[in-house]
Protein backbone atom coordinates (compact mmCIF):
# COMPACT_ATOMS: atom_id res chain seq x y z
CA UNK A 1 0.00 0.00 0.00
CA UNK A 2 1.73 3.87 -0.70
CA UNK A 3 2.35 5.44 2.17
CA UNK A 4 0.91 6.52 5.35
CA UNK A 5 -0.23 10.05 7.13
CA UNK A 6 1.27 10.74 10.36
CA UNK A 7 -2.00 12.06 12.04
CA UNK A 8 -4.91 11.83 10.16
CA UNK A 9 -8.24 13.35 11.34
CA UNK A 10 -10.64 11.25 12.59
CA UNK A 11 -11.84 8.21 10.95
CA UNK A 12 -15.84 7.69 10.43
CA UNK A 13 -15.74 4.01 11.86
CA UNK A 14 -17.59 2.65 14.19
CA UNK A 15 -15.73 0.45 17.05
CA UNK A 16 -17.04 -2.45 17.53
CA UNK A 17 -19.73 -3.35 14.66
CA UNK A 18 -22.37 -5.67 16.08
CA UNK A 19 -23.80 -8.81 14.43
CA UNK A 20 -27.00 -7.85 12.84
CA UNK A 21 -29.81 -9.95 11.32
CA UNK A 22 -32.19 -9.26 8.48
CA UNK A 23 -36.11 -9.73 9.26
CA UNK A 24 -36.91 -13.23 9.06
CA UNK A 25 -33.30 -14.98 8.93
CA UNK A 26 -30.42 -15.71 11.41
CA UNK A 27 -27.46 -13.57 12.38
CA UNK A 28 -25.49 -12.28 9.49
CA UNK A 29 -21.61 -10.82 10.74
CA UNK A 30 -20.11 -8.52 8.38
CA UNK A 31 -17.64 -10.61 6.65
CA UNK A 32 -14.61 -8.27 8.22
CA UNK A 33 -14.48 -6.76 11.97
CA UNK A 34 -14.53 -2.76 11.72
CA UNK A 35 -11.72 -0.60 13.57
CA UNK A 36 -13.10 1.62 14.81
CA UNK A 37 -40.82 27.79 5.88
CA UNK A 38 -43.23 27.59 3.00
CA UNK A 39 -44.25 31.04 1.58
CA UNK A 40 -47.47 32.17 2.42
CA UNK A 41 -47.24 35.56 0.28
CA UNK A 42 -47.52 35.57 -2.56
CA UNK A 43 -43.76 36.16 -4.60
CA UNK A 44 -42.82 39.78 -4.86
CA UNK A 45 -41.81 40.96 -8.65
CA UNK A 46 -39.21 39.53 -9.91
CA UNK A 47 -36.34 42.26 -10.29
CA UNK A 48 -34.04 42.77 -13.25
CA UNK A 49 -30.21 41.65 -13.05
CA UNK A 50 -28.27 44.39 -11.51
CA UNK A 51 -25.02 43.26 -13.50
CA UNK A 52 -24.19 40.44 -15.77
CA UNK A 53 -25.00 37.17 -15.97
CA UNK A 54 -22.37 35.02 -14.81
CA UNK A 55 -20.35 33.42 -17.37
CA UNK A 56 -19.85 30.22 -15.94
CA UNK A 57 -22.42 29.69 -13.58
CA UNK A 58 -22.71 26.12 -13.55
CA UNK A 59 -18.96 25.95 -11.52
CA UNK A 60 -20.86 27.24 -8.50
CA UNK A 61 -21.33 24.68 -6.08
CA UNK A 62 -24.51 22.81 -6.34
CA UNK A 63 -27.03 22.80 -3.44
CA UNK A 64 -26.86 19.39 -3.50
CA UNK A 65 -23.19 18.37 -4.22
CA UNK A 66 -22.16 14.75 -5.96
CA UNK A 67 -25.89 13.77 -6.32
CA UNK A 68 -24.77 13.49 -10.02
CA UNK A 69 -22.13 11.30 -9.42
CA UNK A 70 -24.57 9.32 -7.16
CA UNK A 71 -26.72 9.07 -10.45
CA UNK A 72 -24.80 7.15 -12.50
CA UNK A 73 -24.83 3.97 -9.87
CA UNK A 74 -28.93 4.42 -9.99
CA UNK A 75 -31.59 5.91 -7.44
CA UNK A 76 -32.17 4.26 -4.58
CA UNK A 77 -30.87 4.33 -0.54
CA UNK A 78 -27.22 6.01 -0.06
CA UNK A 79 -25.37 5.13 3.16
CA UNK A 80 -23.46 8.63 3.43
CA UNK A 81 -20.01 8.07 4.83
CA UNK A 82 -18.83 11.73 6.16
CA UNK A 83 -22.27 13.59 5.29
CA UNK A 84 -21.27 16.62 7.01
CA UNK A 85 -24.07 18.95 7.83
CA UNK A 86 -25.97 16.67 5.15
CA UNK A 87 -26.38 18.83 2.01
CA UNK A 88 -25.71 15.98 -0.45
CA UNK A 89 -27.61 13.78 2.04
CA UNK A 90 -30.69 15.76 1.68
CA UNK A 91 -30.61 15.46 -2.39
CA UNK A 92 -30.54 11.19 -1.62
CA UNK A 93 -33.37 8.90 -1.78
CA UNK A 94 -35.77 8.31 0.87
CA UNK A 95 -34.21 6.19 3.15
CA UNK A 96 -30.89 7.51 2.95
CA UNK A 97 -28.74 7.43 6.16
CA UNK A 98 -25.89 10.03 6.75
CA UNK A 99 -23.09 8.78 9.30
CA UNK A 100 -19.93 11.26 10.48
CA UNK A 101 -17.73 11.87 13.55
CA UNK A 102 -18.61 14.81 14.09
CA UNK A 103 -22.00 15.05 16.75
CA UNK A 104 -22.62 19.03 16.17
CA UNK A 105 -22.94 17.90 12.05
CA UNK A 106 -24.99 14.93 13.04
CA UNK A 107 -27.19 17.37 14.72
CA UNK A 108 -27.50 19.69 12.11
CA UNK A 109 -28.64 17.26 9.87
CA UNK A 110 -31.08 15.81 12.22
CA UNK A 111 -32.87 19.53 12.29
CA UNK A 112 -32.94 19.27 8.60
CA UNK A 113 -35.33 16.37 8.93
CA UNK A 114 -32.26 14.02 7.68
CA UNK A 115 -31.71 10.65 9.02
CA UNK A 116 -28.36 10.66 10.42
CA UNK A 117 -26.61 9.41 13.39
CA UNK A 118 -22.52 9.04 15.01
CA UNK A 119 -20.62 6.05 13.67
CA UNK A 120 -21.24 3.98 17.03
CA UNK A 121 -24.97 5.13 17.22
CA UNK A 122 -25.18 4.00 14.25
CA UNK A 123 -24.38 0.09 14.89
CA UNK A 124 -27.43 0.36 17.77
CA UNK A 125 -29.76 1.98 15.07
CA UNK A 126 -32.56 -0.26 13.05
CA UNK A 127 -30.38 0.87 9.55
CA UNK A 128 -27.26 -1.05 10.33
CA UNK A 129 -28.55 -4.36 8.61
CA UNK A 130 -26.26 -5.89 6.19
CA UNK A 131 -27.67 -5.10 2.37
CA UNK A 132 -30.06 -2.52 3.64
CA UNK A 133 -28.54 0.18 1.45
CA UNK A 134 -28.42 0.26 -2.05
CA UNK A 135 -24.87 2.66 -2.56
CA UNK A 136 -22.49 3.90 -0.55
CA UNK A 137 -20.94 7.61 -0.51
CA UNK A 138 -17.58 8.71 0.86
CA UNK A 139 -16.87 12.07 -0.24
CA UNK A 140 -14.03 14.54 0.63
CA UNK A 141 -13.35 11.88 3.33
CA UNK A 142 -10.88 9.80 2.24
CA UNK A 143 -7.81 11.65 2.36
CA UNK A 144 -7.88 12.41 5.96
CA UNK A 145 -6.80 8.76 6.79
CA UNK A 146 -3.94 6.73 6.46
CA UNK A 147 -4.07 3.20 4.30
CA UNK A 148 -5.35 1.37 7.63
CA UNK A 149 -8.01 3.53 8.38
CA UNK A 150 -9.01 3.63 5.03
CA UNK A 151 -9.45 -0.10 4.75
CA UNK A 152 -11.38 -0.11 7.82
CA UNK A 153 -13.72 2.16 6.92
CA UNK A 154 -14.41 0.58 3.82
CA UNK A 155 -14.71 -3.18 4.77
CA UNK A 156 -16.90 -1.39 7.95
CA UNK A 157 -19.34 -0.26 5.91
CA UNK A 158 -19.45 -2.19 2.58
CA UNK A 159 -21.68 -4.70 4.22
CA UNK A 160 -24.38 -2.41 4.53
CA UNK A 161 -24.70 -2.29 1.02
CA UNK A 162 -26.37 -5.03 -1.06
CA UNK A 163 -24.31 -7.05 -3.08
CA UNK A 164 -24.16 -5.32 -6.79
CA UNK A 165 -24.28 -1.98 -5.39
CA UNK A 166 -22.94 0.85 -6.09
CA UNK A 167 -19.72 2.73 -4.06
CA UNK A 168 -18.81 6.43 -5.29
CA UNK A 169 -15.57 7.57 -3.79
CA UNK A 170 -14.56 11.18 -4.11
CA UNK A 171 -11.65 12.80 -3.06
CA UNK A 172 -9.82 16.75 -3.84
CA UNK A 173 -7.09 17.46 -6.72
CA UNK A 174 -4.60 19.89 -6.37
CA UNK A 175 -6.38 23.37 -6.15
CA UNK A 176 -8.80 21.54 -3.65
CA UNK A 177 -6.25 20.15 -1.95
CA UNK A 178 -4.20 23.04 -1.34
CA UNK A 179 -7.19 25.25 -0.24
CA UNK A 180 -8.43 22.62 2.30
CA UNK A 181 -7.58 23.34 6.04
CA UNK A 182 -6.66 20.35 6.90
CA UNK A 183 -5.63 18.99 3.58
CA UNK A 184 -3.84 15.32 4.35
CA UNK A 185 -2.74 13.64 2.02
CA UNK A 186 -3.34 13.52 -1.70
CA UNK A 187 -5.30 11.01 -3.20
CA UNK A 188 -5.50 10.41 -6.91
CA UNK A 189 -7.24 7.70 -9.48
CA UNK A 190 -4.28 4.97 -8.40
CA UNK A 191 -4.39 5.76 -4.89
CA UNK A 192 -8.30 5.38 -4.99
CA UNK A 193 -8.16 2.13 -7.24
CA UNK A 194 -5.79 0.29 -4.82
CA UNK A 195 -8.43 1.28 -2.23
CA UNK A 196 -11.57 0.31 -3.98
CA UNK A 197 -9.61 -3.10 -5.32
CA UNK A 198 -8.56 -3.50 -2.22
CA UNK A 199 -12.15 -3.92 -0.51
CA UNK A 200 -12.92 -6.34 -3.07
CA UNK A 201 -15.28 -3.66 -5.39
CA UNK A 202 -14.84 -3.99 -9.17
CA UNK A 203 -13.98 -0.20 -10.15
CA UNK A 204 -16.04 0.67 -13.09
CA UNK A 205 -15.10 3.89 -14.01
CA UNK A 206 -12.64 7.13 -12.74
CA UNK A 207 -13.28 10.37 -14.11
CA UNK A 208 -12.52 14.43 -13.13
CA UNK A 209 -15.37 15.94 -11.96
CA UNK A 210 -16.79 18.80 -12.81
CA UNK A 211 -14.28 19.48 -15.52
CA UNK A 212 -11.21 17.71 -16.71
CA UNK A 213 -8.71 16.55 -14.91
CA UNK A 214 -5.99 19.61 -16.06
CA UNK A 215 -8.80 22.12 -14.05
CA UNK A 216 -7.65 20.16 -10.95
CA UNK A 217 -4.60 22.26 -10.47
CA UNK A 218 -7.10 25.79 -10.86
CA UNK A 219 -10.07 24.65 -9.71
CA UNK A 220 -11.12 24.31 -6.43
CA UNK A 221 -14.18 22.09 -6.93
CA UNK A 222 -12.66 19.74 -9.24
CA UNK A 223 -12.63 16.35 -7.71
CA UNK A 224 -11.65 12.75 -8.27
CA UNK A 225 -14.23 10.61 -8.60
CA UNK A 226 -14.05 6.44 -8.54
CA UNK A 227 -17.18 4.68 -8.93
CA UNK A 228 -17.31 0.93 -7.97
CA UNK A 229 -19.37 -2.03 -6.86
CA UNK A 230 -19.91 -4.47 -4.49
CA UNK A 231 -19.62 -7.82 -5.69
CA UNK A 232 -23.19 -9.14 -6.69
């Protein structure tokens, strides 16, 4: 495996996954241990463009960032590894589940109306059944965490998902990286394919994301973006 952080932030993985079972059948063990307001007025005028149009407005951030990515492995529940305060979470499918280390972003999401909960509250909560989810998300996550954190997380979660399903993993190039506060380490297409190969997912495709890959070293937003799959 390439080489390891010296002190990566904190890993979203639970500590001690429990055995779960599905309705109607006996235990199932994940097949590896984890480490760790509407408007009531009526709309006022609309008013005319005080300056021009932006050229290239669709390099704004979207309200609900990486839902396209999610797309292209099919609608359907997202297990959200890392939501954050749950803005891509809120663009998922019913159903969806955020999970993250951080309580005060669990909370937020929670007064959202999300579904969202700690790692470790996570393994006591009625979602943590093996297949219940039909893709997985890691986004902007990755990076923080050395090789064996990484693989933990990974073979932590991946149960969760039904077999066949899809795994988007999404991590900063250079702008992004640079800009980030706590930037770790970076992560590109081969560091992201030994990751997803080594989890046992078949990588389907890589691709630069929103533009191509040479914006990486400009452009803040542009990310790396592997998309996978469990086995079926």
């Amino acid at each position: 495996m390439p080489g390891r952080t010296g002190s990566p932030a904190a890993p979203v993985v639970p500590s001690a996954p429990a055995a779960r079972s599905a309705p109607g059948a006996g235990p199932v063990t994940p097949p590896a241990p984890a480490p760790e307001a509407v408007r009531t007025a009526a709309a006022p005028p609309a008013r005319a463009r005080s300056g021009p149009r932006p050229l290239l407005p669709w390099l704004r951030p979207p309200r609900a960032p990486y839902r396209r990515q999610l797309r292209r492995i099919g609608s359907g529940r997202v297990l959200d590894i890392g939501c954050g305060s749950g803005d891509t979470l809120a663009g998922c499918a019913p159903g969806s589940v955020g999970v993250d280390h951080d309580p005060h972003s669990v909370d937020i999401c929670r007064a959202r109306g999300l579904t969202a909960y700690t790692a470790d509250a996570f393994l006591a909560s009625p979602h943590a059944r093996p297949g219940a989810f039909d893709a997985l998300l890691s986004a902007q996550v990755l990076q923080h965490l050395d090789d064996e954190q990484v693989e933990g997380l990974l073979r932590a979660y991946l149960p969760y998902v039904r077999p066949g399903g899809g795994v988007v993993l999404i991590t900063p190039q250079e702008a992004g990286h640079r800009s980030a506060q706590a930037p770790g380490r970076f992560t590109d297409f081969a560091l992201l394919r030994v990751f997803a190969e080594s989890a046992g997912l078949s990588v389907r495709r890589t691709y630069s994301c929103p533009l191509p890959r040479p914006a990486g070293r400009l452009l803040d937003a542009n990310a790396f973006v592997l998309v996978g799959q469990v086995p079926a």
